[in-house]
Protein backbone atom coordinates (compact mmCIF):
# COMPACT_ATOMS: atom_id res chain seq x y z
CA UNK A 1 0.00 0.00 0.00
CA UNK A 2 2.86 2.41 0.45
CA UNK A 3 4.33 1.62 -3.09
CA UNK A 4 0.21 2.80 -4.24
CA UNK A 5 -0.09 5.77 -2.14
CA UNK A 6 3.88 7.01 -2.11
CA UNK A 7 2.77 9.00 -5.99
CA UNK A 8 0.38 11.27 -3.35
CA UNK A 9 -2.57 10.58 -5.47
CA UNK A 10 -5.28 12.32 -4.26
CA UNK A 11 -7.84 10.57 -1.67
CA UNK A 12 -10.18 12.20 0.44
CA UNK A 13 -9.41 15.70 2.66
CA UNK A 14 -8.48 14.16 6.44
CA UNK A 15 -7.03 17.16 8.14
CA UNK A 16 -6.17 20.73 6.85
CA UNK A 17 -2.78 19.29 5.53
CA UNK A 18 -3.25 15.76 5.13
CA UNK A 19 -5.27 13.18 2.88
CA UNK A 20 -6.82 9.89 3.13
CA UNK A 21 -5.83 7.14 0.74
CA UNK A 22 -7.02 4.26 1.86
CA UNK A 23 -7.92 1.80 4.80
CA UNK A 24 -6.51 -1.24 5.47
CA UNK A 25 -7.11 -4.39 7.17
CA UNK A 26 -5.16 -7.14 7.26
CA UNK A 27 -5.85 -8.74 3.11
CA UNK A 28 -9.11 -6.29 3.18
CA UNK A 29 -7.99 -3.12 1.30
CA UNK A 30 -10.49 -0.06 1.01
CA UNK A 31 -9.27 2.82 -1.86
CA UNK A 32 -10.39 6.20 -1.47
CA UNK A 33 -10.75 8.99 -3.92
CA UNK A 34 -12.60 12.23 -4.50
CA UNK A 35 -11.91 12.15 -8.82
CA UNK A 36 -12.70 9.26 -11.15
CA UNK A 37 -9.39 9.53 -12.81
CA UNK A 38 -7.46 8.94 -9.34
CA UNK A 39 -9.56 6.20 -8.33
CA UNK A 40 -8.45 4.34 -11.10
CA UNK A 41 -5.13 5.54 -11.57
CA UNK A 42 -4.69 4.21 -7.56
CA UNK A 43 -6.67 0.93 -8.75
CA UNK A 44 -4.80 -0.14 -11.55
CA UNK A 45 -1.35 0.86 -9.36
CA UNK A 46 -2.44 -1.63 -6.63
CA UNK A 47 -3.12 -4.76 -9.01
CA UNK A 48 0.70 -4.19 -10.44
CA UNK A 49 2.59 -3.32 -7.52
CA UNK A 50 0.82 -6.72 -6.01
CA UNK A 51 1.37 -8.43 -8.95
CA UNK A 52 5.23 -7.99 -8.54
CA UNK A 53 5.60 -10.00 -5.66
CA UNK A 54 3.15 -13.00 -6.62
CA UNK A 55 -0.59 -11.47 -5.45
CA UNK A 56 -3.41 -11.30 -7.43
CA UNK A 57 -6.46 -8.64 -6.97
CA UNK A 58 -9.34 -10.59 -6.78
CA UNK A 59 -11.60 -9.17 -9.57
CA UNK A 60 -14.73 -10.57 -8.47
CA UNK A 61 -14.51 -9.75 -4.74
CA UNK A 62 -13.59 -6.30 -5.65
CA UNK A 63 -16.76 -3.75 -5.72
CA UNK A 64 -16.95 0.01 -6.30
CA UNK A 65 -19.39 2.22 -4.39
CA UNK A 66 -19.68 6.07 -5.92
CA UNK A 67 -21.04 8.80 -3.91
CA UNK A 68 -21.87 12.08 -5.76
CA UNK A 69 -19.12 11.24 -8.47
CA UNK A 70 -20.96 10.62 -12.00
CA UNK A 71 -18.56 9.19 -14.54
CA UNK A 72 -19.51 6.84 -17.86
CA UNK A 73 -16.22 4.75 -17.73
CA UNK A 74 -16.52 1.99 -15.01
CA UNK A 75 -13.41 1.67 -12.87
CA UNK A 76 -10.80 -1.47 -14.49
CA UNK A 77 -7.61 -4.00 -13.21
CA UNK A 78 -6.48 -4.78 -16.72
CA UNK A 79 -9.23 -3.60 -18.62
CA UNK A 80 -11.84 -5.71 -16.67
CA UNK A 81 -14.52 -3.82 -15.02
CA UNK A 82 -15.30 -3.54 -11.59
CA UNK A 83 -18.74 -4.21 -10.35
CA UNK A 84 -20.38 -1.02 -8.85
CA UNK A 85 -22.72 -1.26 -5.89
CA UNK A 86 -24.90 0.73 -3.95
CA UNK A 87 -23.96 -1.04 -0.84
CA UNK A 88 -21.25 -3.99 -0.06
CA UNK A 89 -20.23 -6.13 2.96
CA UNK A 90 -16.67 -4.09 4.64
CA UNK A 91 -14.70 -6.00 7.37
CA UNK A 92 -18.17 -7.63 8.81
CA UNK A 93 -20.70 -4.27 8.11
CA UNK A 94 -22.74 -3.12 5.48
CA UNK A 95 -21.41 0.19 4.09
CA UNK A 96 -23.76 1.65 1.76
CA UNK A 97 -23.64 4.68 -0.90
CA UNK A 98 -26.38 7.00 1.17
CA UNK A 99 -24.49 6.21 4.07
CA UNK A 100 -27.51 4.82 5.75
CA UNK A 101 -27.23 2.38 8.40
CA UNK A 102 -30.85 0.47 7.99
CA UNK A 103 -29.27 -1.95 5.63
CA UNK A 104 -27.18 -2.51 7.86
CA UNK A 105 -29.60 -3.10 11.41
CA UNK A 106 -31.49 -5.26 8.85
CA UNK A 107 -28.90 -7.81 8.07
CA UNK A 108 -27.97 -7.78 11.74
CA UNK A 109 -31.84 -8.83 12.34
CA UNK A 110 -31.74 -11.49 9.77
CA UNK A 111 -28.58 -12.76 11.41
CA UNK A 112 -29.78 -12.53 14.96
CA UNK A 113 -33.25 -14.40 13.70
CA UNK A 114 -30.98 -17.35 12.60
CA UNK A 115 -29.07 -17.62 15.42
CA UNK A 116 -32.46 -17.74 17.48
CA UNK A 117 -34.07 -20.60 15.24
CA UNK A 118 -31.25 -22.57 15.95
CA UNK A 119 -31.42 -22.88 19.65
CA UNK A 120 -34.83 -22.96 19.05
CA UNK A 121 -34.45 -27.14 21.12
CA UNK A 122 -33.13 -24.63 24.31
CA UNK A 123 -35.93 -22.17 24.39
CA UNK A 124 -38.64 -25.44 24.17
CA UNK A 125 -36.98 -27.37 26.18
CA UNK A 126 -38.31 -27.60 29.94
CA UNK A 127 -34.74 -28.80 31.64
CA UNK A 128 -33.50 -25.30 31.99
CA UNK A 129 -34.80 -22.44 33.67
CA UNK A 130 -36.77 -18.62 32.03
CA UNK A 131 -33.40 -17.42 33.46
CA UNK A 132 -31.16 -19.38 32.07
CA UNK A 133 -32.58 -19.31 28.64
CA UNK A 134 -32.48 -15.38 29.04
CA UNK A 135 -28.76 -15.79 29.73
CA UNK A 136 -28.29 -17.71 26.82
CA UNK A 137 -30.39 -15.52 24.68
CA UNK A 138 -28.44 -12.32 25.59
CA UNK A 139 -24.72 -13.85 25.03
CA UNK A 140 -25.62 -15.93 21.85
CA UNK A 141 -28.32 -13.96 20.23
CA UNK A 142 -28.30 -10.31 21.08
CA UNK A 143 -24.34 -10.12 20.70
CA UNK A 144 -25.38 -10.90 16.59
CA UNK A 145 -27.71 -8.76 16.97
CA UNK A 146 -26.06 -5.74 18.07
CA UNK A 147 -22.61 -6.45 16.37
CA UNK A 148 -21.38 -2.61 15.58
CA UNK A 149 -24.35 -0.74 16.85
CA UNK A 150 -22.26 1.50 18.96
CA UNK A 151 -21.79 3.51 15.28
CA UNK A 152 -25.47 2.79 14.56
CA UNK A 153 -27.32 6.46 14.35
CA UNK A 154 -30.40 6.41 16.01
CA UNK A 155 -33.65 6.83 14.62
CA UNK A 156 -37.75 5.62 15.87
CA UNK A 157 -37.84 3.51 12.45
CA UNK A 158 -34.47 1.32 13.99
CA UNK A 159 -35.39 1.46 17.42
CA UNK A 160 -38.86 -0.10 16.30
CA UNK A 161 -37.47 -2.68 14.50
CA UNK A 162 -35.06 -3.97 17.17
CA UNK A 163 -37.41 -3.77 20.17
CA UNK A 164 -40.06 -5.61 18.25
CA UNK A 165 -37.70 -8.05 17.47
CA UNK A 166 -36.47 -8.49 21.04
CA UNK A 167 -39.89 -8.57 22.18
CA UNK A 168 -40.84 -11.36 19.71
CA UNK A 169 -37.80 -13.48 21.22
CA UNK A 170 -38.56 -12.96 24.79
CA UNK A 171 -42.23 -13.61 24.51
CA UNK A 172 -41.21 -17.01 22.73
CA UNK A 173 -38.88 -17.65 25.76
CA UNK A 174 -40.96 -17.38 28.24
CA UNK A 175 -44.10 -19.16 26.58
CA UNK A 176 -46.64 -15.86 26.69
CA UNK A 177 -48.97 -15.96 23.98
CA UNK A 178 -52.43 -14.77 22.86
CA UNK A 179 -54.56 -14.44 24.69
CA UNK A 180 -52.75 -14.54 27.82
CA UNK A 181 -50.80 -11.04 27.01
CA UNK A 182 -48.95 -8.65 28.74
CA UNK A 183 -47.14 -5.31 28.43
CA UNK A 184 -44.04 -5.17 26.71
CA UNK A 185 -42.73 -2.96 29.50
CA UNK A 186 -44.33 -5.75 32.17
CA UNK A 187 -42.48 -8.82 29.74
CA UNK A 188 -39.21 -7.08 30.48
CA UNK A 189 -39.65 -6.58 33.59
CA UNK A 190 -40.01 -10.15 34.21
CA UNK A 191 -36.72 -11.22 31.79
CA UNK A 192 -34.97 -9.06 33.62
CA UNK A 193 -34.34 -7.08 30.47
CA UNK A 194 -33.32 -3.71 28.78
CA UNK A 195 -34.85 -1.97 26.24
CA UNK A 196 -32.59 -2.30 22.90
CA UNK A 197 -32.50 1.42 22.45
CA UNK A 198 -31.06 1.74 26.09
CA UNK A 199 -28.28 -0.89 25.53
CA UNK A 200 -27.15 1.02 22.66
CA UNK A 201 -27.08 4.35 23.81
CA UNK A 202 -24.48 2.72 26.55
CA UNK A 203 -22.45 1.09 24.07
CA UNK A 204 -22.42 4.51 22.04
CA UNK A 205 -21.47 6.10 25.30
CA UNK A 206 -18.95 3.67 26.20
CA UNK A 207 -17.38 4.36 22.74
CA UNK A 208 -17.76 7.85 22.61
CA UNK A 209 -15.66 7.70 26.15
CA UNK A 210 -13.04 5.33 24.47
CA UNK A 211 -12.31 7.62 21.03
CA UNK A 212 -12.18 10.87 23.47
CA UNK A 213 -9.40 9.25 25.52
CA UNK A 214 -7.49 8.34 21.93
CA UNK A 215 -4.41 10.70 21.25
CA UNK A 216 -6.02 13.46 19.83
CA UNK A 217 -3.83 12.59 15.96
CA UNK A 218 -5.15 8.99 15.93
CA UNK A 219 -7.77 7.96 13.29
CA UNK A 220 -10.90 7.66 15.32
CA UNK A 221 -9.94 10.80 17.10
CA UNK A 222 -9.76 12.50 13.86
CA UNK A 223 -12.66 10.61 12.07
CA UNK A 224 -15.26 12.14 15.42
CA UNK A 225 -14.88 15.95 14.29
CA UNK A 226 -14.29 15.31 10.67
CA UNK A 227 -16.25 17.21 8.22
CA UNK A 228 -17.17 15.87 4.67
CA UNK A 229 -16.29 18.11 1.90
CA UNK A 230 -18.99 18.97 -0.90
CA UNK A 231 -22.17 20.55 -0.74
CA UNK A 232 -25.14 19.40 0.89
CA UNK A 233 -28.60 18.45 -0.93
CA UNK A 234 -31.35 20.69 -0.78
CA UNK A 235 -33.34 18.19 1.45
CA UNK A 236 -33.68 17.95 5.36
CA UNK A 237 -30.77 17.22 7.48
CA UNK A 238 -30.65 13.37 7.85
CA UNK A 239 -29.93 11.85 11.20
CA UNK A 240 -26.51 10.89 11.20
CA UNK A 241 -24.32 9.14 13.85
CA UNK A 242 -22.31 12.36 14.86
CA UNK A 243 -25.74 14.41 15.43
CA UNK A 244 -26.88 10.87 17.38
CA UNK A 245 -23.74 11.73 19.45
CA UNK A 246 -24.42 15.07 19.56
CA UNK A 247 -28.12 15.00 21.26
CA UNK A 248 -26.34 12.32 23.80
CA UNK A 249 -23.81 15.07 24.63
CA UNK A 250 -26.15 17.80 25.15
CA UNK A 251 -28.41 15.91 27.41
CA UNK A 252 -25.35 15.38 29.69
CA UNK A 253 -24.41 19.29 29.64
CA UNK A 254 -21.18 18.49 27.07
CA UNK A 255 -20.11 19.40 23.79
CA UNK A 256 -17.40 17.64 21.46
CA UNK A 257 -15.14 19.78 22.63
CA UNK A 258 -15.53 19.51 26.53
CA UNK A 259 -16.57 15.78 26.53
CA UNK A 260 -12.10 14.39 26.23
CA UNK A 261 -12.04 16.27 29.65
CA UNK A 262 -14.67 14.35 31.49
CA UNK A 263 -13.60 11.01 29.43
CA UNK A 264 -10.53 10.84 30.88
CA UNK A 265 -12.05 10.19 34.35
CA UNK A 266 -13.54 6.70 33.36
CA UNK A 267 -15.56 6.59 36.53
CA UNK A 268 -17.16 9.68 35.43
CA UNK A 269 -17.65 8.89 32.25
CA UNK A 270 -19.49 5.94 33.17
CA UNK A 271 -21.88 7.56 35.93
CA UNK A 272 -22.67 9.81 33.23
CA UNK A 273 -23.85 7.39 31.38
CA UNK A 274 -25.76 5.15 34.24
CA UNK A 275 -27.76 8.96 35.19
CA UNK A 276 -28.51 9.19 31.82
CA UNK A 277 -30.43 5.83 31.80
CA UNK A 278 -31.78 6.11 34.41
CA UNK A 279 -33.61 9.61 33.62
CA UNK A 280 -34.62 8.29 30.10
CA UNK A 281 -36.62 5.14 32.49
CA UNK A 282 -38.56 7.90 34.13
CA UNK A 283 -39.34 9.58 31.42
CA UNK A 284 -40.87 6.28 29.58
């Protein structure tokens, strides 16, 4: 990747004097580029420079995703095009062209609904306790389910669609059917459960808390009060993780700015985020 990038073709603007070319993980490469004609200038540089010491770019595993960049000529590794997507699997998480994260919540549902079929033997069976199988249901189900939602924005349209889920689980688990029906508020109660929203708001926190303690020129760090060049649409504002993160640092009395102070107390950090909860209860 050095060998690609050393030419300083351009990527993306990072900071006021530096550029983004690409992110990397381990055999998973992502290219960035604001022009068409860098993109595949940087494209076709990566499939030679790897071809030099015996590695081959895997054509069919490679996709393109274009944001605001129109262009007739699809992007090519040795004159074969690239597929272009509006959305494609990254490094476990669906990244998508509107940068939307509902794809993504509904893959994780879809995942988390297989998982739950196939202990569906546990949940019947009458050898283990409610709480048991509510243990078992939080570690083995709900981890699929929430996989990455600390960087999930949040929106009543999500938040619908994972509590209803949830609720369909637990009502499973503990045998409560039509017509003998309850409250959702009474069935958690009894599983000893949280609301999904709640659980991610604390992982958000927790994350937030973890990034703001992050030297202040690491990627994260820099990522949290980047701003996208371009210019905006026309239409409303859409709800976006950083204004998510926003409205949770307002309710608490902070700002971007003020919020690396209190983070580096984690105990602090952490109460903050327990009061938070616990006013958002009493409010419901």
């Amino acid at each position: 990747m050095r060998r690609t990038t050393e030419d300083k073709i351009q990527g993306i603007q990072w900071t006021l004097t530096s550029m983004l070319d690409d992110l990397d993980y381990a055999d998973d490469i992502g290219l960035l580029a604001s022009k068409h004609q860098d993109f595949q200038q940087k494209t076709q540089q990566l499939a030679q420079i790897a071809n030099t010491i015996g590695l081959r770019v895997n054509i069919e595993k490679t996709k393109v995703l274009r944001k605001n960049i129109r262009a007739d000529n699809p992007i090519t590794i040795n004159d074969q095009p690239l597929q272009e997507q509006d959305d494609f699997t990254y490094l476990g998480s669906k990244v998508s062209t509107d940068g939307d994260c509902i794809g993504e919540v509904i893959k994780r549902i879809s995942k988390a609904n297989h998982t739950f079929t196939m202990l569906k033997p546990i949940w019947k069976t009458r050898n283990l306790s409610i709480h048991t199988k509510i243990r078992i249901f939080k570690s083995n189900v709900l981890s699929v389910l929430l996989y990455g939602s600390e960087c999930w924005k949040s929106t009543a349209n999500i938040e619908k669609k994972l509590e209803v889920f949830q609720t369909k689980c637990l009502r499973r688990i503990m045998r409560i059917f039509w017509p003998n029906m309850i409250s959702n508020e009474e069935l958690r109660h009894r599983a000893g459960a949280s609301t999904i929203s709640e659980i991610i708001a604390t992982r958000r926190w927790r994350w937030l808390g973890h990034v703001c303690r992050m030297p202040i020129d690491s990627i994260p760090r820099i990522a949290l009060r980047w701003t996208t060049q371009g210019k905006r649409n026309r239409d409303r504002h859409k709800e976006t993780w950083r204004r998510t993160v926003d409205r949770d640092l307002k309710t608490r009395g902070l700002t971007l700015q003020t919020a690396p102070a209190i983070a580096a107390d984690r105990t602090k950090w952490c109460s903050l985020a327990v009061a938070s909860r616990t006013r958002r209860r009493r409010e419901d």
